[in-house]
N, C-alpha and C. Protein backbone atom coordinates (compact mmCIF):
# COMPACT_ATOMS: atom_id res chain seq x y z
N UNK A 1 1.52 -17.53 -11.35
CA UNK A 1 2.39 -17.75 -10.22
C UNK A 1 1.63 -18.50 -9.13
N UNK A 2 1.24 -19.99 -9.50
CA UNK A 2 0.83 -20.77 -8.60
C UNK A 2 1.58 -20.76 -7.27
N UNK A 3 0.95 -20.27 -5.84
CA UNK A 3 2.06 -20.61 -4.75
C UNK A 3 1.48 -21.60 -3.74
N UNK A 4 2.50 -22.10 -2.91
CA UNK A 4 1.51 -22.91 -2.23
C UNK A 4 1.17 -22.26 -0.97
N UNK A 5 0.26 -22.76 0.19
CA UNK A 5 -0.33 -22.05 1.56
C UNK A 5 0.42 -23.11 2.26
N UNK A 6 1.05 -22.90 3.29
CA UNK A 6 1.45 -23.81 4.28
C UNK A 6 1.55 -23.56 5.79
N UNK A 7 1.75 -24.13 6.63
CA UNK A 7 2.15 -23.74 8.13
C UNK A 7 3.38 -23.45 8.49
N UNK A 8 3.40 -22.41 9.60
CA UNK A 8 4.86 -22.56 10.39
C UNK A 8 4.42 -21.51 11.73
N UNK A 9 4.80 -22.60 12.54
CA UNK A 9 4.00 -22.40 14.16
C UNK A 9 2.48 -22.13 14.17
N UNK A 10 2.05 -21.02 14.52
CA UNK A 10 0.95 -20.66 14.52
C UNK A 10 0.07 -19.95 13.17
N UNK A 11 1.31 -19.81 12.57
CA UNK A 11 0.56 -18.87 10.95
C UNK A 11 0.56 -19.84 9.69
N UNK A 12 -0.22 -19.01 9.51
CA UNK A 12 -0.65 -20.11 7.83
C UNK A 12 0.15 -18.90 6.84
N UNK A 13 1.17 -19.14 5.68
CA UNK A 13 1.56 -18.42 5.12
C UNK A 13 2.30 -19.13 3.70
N UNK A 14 2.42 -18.06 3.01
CA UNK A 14 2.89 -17.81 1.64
C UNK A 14 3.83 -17.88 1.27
N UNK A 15 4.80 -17.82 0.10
CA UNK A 15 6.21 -17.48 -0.55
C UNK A 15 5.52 -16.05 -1.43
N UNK A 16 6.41 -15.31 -1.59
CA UNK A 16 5.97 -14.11 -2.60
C UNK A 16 7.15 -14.18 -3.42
N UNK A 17 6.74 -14.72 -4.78
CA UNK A 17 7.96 -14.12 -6.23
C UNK A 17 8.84 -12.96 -6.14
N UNK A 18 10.19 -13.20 -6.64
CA UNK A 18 10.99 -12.82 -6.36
C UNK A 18 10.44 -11.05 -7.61
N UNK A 19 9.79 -11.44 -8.50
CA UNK A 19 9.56 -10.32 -9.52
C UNK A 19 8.50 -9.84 -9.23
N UNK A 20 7.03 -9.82 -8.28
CA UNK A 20 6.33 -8.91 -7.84
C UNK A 20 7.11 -7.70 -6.37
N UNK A 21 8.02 -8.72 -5.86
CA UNK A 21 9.02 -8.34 -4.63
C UNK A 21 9.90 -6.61 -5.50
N UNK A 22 9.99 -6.86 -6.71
CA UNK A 22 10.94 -6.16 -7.00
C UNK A 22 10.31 -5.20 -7.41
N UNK A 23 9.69 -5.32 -7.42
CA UNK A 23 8.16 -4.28 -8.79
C UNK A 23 7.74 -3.71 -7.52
N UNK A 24 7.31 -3.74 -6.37
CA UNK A 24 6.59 -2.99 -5.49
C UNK A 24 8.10 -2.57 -4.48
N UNK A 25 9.06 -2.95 -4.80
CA UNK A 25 9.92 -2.64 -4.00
C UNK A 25 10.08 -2.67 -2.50
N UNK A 26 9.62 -4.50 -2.23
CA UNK A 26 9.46 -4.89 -1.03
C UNK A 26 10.96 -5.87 -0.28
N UNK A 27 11.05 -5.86 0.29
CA UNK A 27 12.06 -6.03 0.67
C UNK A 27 12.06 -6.76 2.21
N UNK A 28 12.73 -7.95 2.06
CA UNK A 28 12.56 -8.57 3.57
C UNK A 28 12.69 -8.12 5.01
N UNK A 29 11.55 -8.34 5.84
CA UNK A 29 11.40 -7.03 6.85
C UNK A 29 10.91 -6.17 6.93
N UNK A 30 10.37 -5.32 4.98
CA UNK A 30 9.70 -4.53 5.29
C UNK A 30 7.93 -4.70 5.79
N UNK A 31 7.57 -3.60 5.93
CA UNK A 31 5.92 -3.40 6.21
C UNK A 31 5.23 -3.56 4.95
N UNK A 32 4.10 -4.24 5.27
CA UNK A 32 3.03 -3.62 3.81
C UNK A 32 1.96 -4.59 4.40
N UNK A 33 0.66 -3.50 4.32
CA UNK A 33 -0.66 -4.00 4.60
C UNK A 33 -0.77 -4.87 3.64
N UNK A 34 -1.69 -5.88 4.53
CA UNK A 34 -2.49 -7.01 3.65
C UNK A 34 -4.04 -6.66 3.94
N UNK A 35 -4.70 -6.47 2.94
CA UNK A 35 -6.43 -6.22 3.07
C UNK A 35 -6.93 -7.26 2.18
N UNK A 36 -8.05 -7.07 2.21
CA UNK A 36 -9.29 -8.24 1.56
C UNK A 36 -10.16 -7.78 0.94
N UNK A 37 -10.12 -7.52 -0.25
CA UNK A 37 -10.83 -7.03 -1.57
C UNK A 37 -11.94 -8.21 -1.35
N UNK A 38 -13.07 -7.93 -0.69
CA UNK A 38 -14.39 -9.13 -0.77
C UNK A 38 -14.82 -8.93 -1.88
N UNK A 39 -15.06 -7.80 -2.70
CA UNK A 39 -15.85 -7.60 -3.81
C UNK A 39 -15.41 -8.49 -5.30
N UNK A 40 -13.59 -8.83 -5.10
CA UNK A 40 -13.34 -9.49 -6.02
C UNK A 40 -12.58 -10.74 -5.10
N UNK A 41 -12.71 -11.19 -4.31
CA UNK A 41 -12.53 -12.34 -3.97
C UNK A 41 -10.92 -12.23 -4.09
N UNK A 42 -10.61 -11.27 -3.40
CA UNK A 42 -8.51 -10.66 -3.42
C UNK A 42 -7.82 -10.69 -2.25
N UNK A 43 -6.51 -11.19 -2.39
CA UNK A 43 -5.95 -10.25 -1.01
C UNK A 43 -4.64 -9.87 -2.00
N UNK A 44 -5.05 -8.36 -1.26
CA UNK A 44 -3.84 -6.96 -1.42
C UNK A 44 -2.81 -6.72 -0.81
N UNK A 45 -1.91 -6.90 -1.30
CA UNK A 45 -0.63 -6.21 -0.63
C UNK A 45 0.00 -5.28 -1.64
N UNK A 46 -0.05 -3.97 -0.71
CA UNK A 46 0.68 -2.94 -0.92
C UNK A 46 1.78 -2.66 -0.28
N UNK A 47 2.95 -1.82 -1.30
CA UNK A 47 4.05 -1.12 -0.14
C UNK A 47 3.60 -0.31 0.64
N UNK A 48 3.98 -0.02 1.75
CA UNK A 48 3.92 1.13 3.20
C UNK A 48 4.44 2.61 1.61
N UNK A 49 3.27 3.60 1.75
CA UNK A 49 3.79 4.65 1.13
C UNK A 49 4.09 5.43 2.08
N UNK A 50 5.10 6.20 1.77
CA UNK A 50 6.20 6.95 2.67
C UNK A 50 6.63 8.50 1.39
N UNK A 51 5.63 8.61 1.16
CA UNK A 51 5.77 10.23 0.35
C UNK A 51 6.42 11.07 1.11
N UNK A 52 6.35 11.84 2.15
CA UNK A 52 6.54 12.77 3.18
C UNK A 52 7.78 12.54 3.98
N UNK A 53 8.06 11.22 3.91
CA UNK A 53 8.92 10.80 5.45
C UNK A 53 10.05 11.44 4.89
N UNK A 54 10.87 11.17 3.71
CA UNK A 54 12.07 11.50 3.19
C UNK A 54 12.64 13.03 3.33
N UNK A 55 11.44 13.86 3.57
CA UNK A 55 11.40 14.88 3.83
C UNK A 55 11.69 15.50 5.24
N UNK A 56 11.69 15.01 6.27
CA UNK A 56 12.29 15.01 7.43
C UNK A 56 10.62 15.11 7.70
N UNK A 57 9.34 14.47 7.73
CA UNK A 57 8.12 14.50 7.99
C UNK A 57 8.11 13.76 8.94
N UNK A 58 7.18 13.67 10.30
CA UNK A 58 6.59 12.99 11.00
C UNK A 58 5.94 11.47 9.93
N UNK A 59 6.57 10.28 10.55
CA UNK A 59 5.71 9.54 9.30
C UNK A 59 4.51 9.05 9.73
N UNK A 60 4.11 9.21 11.23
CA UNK A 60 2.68 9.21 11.44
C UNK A 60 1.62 10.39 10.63
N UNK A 61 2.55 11.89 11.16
CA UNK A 61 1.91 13.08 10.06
C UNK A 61 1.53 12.18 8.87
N UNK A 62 2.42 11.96 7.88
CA UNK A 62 2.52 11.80 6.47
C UNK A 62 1.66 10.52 6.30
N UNK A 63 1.25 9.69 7.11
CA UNK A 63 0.37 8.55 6.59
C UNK A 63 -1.05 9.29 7.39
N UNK A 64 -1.27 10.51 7.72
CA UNK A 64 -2.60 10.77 8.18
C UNK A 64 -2.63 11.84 6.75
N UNK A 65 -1.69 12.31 6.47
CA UNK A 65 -2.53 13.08 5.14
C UNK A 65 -2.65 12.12 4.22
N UNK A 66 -1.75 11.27 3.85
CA UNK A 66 -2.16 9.93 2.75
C UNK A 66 -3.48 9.18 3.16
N UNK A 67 -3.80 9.31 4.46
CA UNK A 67 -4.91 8.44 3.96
C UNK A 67 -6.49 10.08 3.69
N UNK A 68 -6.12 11.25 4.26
CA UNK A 68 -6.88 12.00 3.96
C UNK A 68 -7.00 12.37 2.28
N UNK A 69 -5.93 12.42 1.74
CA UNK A 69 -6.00 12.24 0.28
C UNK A 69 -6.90 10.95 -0.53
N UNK A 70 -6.80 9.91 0.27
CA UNK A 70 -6.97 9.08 -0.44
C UNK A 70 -8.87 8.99 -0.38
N UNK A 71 -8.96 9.56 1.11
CA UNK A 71 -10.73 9.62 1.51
C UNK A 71 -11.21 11.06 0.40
N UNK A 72 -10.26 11.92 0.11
CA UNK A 72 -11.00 12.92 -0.77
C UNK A 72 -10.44 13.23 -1.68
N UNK A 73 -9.71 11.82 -2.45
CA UNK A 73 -9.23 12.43 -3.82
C UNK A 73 -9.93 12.84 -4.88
N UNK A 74 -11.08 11.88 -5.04
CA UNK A 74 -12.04 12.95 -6.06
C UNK A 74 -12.42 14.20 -5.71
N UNK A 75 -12.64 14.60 -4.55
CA UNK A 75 -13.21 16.08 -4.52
C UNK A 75 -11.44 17.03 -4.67
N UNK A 76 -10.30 16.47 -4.25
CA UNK A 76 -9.19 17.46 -4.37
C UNK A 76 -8.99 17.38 -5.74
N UNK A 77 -8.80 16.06 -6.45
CA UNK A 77 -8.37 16.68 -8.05
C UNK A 77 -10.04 17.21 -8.87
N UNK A 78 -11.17 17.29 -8.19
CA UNK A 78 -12.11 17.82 -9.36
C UNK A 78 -11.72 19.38 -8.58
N UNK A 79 -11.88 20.03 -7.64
CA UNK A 79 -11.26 21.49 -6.80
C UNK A 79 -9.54 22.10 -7.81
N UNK A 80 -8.74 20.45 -7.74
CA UNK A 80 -7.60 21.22 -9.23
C UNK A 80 -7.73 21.80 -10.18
N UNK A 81 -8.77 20.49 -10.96
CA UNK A 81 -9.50 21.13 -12.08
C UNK A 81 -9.96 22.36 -12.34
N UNK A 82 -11.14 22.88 -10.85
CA UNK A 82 -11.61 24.18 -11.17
C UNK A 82 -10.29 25.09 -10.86
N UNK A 83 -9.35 25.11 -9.81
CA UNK A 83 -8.36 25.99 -10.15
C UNK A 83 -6.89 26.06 -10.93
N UNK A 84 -7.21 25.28 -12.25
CA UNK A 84 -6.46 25.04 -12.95
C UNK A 84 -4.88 24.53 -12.71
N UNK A 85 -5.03 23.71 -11.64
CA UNK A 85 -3.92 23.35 -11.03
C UNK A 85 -3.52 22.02 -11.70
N UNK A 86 -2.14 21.70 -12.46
CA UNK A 86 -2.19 20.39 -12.62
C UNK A 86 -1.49 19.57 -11.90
């Protein structure tokens, strides 16, 4: 999926395929970080995860435990492991 880089006003920007759009379930307007994988020479875009919000959650709450999960997921699923939690 060759795309091209171009201008408009001040930003330099992209087209995104209509079939990665659908697969991450992005949608015009929505949010989703862009980061910079230096190690492989990447840029990432993810959907905004929203686990919690649907739940009537604070979605600031729910993106401070997502990212605390994400800083100690090896130590929470090897702690499953020892209490046989799957």
């Amino acid at each position: 999926m060759l795309r091209k880089i171009f201008r408009i006003g001040n930003s330099t920007v992209t087209s995104i395929p209509k079939e990665p759009l659908d697969y991450l379930r992005l949608q015009e307007g929505a949010e989703a970080p862009v980061e910079l994988d230096r190690a492989n020479h990447q840029i990432v875009i993810e959907p905004v995860k929203t686990f919690l919000t649907g739940a009537g959650v604070d979605e600031g709450f729910a993106r401070q435990v997502d990212a605390f999960i994400e800083q100690y997921r090896s130590a929470l699923e090897s702690l499953a492991r020892k209490c046989h939690i799957t």
